[in-house]
Protein backbone atom coordinates (compact mmCIF):
# COMPACT_ATOMS: atom_id res chain seq x y z
CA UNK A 1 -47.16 -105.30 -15.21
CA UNK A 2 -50.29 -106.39 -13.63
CA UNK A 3 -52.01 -109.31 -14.96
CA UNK A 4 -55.79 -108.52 -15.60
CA UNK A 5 -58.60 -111.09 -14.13
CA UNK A 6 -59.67 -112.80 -17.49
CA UNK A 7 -55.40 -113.16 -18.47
CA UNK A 8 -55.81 -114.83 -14.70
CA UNK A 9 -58.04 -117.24 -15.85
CA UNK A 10 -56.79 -117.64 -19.45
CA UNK A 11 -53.52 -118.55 -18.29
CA UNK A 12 -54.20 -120.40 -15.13
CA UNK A 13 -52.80 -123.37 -15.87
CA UNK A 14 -49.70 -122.18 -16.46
CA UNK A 15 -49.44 -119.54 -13.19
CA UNK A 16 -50.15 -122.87 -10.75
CA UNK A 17 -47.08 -124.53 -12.29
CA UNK A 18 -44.31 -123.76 -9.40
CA UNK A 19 -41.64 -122.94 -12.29
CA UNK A 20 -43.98 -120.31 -13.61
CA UNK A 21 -46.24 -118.41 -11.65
CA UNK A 22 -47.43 -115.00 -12.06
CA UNK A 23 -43.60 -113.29 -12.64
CA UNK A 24 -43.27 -116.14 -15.33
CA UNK A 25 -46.63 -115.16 -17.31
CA UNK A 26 -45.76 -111.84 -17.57
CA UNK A 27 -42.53 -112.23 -18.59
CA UNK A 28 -43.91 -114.53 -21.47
CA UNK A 29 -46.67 -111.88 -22.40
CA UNK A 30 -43.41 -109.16 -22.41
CA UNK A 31 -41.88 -111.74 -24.69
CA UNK A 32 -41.38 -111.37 -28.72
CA UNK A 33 -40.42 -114.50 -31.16
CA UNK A 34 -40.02 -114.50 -34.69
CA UNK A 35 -41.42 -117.28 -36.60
CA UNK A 36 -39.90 -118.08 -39.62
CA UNK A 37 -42.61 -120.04 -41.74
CA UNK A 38 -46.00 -120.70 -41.50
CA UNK A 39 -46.34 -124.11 -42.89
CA UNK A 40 -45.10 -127.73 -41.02
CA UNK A 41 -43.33 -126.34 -38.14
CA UNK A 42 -44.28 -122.78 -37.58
CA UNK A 43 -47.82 -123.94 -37.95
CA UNK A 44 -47.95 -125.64 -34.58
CA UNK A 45 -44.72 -123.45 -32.87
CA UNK A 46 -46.83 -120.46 -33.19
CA UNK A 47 -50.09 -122.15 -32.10
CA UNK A 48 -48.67 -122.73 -28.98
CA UNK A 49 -46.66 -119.50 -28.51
CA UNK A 50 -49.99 -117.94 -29.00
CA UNK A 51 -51.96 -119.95 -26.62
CA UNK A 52 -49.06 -119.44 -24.48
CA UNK A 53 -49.27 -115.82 -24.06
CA UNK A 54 -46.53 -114.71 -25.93
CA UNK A 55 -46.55 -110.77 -26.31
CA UNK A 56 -45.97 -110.68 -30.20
CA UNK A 57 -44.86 -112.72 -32.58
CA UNK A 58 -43.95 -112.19 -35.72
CA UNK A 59 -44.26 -114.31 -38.59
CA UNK A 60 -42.12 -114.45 -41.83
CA UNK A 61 -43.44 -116.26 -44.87
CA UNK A 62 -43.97 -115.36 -49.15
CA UNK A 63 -46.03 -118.39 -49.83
CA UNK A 64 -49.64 -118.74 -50.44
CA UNK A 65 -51.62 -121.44 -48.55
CA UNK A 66 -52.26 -124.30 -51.09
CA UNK A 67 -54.48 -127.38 -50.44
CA UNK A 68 -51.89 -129.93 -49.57
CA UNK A 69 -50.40 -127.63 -47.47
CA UNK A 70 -53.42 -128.51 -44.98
CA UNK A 71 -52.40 -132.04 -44.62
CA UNK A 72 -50.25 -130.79 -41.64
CA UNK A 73 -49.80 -126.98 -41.60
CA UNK A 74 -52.66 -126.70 -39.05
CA UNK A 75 -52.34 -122.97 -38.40
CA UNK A 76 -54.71 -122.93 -42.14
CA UNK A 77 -57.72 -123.98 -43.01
CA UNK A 78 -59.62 -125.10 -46.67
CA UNK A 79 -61.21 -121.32 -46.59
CA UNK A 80 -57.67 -119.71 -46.61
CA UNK A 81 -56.60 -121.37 -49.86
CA UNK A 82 -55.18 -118.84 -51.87
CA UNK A 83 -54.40 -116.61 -48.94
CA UNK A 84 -51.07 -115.67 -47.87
CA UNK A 85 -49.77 -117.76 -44.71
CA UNK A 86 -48.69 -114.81 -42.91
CA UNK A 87 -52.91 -113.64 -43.38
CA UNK A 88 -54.45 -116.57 -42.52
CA UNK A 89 -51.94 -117.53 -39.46
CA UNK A 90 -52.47 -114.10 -38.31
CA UNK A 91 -56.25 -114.47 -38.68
CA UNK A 92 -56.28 -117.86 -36.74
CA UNK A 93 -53.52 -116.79 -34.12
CA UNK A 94 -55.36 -113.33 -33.25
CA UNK A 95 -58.49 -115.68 -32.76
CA UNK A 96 -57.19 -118.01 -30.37
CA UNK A 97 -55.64 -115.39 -28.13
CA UNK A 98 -56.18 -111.67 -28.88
CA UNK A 99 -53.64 -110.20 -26.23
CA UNK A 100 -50.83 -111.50 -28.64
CA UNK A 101 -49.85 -108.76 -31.05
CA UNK A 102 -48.81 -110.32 -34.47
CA UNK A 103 -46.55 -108.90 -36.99
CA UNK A 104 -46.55 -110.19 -40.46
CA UNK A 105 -44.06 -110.60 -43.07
CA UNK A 106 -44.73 -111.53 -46.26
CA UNK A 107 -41.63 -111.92 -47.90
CA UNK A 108 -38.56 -114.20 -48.41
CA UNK A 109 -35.85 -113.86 -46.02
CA UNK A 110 -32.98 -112.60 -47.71
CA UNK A 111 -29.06 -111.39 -46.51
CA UNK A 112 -30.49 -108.02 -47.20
CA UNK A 113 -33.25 -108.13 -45.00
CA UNK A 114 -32.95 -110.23 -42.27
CA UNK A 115 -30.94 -108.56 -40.09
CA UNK A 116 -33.20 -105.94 -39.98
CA UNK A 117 -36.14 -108.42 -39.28
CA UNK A 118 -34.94 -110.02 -36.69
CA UNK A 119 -33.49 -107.20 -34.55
CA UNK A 120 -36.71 -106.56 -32.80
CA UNK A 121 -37.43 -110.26 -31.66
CA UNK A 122 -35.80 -111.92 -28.16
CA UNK A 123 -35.87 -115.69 -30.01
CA UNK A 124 -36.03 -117.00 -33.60
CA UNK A 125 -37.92 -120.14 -34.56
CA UNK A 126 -37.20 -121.50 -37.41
CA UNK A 127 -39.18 -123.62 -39.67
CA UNK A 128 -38.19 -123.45 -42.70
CA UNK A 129 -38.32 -126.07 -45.51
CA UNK A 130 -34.85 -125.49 -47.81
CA UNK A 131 -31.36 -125.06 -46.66
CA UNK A 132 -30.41 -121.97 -48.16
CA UNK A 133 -33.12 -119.79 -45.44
CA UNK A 134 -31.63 -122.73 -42.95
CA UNK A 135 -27.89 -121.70 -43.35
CA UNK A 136 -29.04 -117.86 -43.99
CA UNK A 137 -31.30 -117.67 -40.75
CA UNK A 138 -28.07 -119.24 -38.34
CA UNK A 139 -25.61 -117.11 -39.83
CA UNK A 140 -27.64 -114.02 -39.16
CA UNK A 141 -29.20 -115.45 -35.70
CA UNK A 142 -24.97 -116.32 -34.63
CA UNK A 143 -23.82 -112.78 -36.41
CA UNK A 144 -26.87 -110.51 -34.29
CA UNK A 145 -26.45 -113.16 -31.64
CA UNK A 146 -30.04 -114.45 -31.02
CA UNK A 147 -30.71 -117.13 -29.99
CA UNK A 148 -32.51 -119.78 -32.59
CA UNK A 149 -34.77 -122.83 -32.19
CA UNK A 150 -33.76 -125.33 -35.15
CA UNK A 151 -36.50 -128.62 -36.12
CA UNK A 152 -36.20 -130.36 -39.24
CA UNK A 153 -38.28 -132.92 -40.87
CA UNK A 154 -38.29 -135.80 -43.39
CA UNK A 155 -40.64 -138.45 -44.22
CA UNK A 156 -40.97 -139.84 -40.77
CA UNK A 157 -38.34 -138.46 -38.98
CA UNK A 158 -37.38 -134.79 -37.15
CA UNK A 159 -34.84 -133.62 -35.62
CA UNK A 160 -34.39 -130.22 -33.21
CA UNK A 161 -31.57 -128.38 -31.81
CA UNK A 162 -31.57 -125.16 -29.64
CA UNK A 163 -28.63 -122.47 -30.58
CA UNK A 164 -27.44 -120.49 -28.00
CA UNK A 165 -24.49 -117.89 -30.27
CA UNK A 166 -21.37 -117.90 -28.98
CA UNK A 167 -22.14 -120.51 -26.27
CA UNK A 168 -23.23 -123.95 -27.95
CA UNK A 169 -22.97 -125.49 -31.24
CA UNK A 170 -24.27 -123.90 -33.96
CA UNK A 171 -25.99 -125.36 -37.66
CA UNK A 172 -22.76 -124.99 -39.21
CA UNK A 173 -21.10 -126.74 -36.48
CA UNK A 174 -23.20 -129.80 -37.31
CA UNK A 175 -23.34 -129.16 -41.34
CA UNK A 176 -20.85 -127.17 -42.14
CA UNK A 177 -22.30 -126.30 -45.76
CA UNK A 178 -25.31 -126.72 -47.60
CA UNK A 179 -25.46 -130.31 -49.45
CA UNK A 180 -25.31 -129.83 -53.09
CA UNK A 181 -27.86 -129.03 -55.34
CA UNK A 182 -29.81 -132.80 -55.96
CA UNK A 183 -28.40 -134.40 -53.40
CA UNK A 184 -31.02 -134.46 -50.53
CA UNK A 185 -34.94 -134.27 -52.14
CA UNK A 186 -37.18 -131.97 -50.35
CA UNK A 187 -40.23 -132.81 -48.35
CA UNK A 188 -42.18 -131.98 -51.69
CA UNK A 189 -40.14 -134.91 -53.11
CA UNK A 190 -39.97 -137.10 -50.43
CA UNK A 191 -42.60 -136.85 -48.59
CA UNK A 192 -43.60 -136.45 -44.46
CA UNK A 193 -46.33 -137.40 -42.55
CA UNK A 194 -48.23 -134.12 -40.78
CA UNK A 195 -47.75 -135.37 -37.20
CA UNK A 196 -43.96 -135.66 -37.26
CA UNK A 197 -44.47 -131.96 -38.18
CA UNK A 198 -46.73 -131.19 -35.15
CA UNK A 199 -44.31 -133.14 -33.12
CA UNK A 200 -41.03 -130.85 -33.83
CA UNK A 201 -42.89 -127.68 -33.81
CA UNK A 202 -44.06 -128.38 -30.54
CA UNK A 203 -40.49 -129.05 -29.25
CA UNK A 204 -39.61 -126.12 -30.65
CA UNK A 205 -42.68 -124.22 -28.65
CA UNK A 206 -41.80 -125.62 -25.53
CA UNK A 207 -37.82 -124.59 -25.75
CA UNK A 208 -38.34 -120.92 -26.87
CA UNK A 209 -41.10 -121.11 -23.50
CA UNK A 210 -38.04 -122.89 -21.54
CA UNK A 211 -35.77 -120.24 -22.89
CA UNK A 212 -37.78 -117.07 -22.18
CA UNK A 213 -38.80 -118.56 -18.48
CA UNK A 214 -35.12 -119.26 -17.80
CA UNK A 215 -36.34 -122.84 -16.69
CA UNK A 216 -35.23 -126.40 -17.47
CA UNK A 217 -32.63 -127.63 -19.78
CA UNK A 218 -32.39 -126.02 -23.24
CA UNK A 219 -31.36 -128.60 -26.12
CA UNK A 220 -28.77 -126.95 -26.24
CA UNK A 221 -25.48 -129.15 -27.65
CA UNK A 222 -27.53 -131.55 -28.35
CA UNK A 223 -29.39 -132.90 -31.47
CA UNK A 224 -32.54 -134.43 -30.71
CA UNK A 225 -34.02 -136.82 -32.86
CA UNK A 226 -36.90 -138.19 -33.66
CA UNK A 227 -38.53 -141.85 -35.47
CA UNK A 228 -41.98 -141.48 -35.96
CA UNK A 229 -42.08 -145.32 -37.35
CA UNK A 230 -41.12 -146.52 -34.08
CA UNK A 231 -41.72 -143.84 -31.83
CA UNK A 232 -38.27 -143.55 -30.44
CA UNK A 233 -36.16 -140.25 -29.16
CA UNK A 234 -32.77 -140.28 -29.04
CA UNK A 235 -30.18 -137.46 -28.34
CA UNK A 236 -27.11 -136.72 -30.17
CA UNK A 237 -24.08 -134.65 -28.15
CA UNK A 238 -23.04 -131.91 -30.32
CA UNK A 239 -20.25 -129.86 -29.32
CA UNK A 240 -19.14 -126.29 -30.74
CA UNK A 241 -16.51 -126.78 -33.46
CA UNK A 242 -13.11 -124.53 -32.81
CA UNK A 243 -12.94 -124.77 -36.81
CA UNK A 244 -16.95 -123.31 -37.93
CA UNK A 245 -16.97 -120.76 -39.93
CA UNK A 246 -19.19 -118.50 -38.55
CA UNK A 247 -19.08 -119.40 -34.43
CA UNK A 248 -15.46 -120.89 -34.28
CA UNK A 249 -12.15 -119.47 -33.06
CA UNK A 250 -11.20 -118.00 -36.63
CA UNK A 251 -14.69 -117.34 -38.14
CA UNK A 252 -14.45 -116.84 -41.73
CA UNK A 253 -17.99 -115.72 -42.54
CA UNK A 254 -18.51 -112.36 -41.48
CA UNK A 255 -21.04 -111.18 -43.99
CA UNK A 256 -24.32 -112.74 -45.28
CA UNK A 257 -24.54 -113.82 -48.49
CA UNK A 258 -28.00 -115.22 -50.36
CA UNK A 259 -27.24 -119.35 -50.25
CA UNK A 260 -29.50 -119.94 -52.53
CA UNK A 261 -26.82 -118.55 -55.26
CA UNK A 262 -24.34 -120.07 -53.33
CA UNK A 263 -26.48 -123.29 -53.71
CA UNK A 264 -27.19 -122.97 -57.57
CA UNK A 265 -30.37 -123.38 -56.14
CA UNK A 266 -33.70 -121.02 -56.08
CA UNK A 267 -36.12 -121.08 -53.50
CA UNK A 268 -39.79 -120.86 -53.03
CA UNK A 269 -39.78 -119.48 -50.03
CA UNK A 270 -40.03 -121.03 -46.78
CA UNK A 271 -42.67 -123.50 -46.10
């Protein structure tokens, strides 16, 4: 593909970089990620895939935007309360950068459909808030082998890890199962401050760009983590578990199953 003069000067910031270029913007604008939530993390992910040039995205999410969603879900604004998130990050995304085609979902994920969703798409965000999508999203990402960005947050911390299937460690091989019910409160609960949010998600922006640009080192098999108290990044070495039941030697999941049964648990959706 030929890049057109105004897609020139849109991206020409990122054409002068020597890892990029001209072959590296239009492999970005051939390029299609799935965002899984609209809220925390896929707020500013998908902000920056836009900007970025990303060719389409496509963004998964049941919720409706609610006022303290704002607070750090900067894809929304105060007008779009009551919308879906999929609408108003569409709305806001298709603003910013109109070559990007984006594909809504406005559902919750679910061993039924996911699969099927994610197919189409090259890379997986995912910023979800509950660990049933968590565990459900890398089971399907390792099963379909696509590769997944995973960020985290709590109060004032985050944490991100790239998953390459088959390669590096995956969730599992870090948490094998899902904590029970209780145990860990959510961020509803607990609390986080926005920026930690806009932090992770833009981690996660920058290694889906890494990954689709073939450029730099991926986080992958390692855990990266983050203190927004005192501003501190630290790295984790995370290596692929022989034993993990769904990337190890003997895998014993095969099949997808809903965690949020599995969890006792039921979800609002992903955040």
């Amino acid at each position: 593909m030929n890049l057109r003069d105004d897609q020139i000067e849109r991206y020409s910031r990122q054409i002068i970089l020597p890892n990029i270029g001209g072959k590296g913007q239009e492999k970005l604008l051939k390029a299609k990620v799935l965002v899984i939530g609209a809220g925390g993390l896929g707020s500013p992910s998908s902000l920056y895939l836009a900007s970025a040039g990303i060719g389409k995205i496509g963004i998964v999410d049941s919720d409706n935007v609610e006022l303290n969603n704002l607070q750090r879900q900067i894809v929304h604004s105060t007008k779009e309360v009551g919308k879906p998130k999929v609408e108003s990050a569409k709305e806001r995304l298709s603003a910013i950068n109109p070559d990007v085609k984006i594909v809504s979902y406005k559902l919750r994920l679910t061993s039924e459909n996911i699969l099927d969703i994610i197919k189409d798409y090259d890379i997986v965000v995912d910023g979800s808030d509950n660990f049933p999508t968590r565990y459900l999203v890398n089971d399907a990402c390792v099963l379909s082998k696509k590769p997944l960005s995973h960020a985290g947050i709590f109060r004032f911390d985050g944490q991100a890890i790239t998953i390459i299937p088959k390669v590096s460690a995956c969730y599992r091989c870090l948490f094998p199962e899902p904590p029970a019910p209780g145990l860990v409160p959510s961020c509803q609960e607990a609390g986080i401050l926005g920026v930690v949010a806009g932090i992770m998600g833009t981690i996660q922006a920058s290694e889906v760009l890494k990954y689709i640009l073939g450029i730099g080192d991926l986080l992958t098999g390692r855990l990266l983590i983050f203190n927004g108290l005192d501003s501190s990044f630290r790295q984790v070495r995370v290596t692929k578990d022989p034993k993990c039941p769904v990337c190890g030697e003997q895998p014993t999941i095969k099949k997808l199953i809903d965690y949020e049964e599995f969890c006792q648990m039921k979800t609002k959706g992903v955040e």
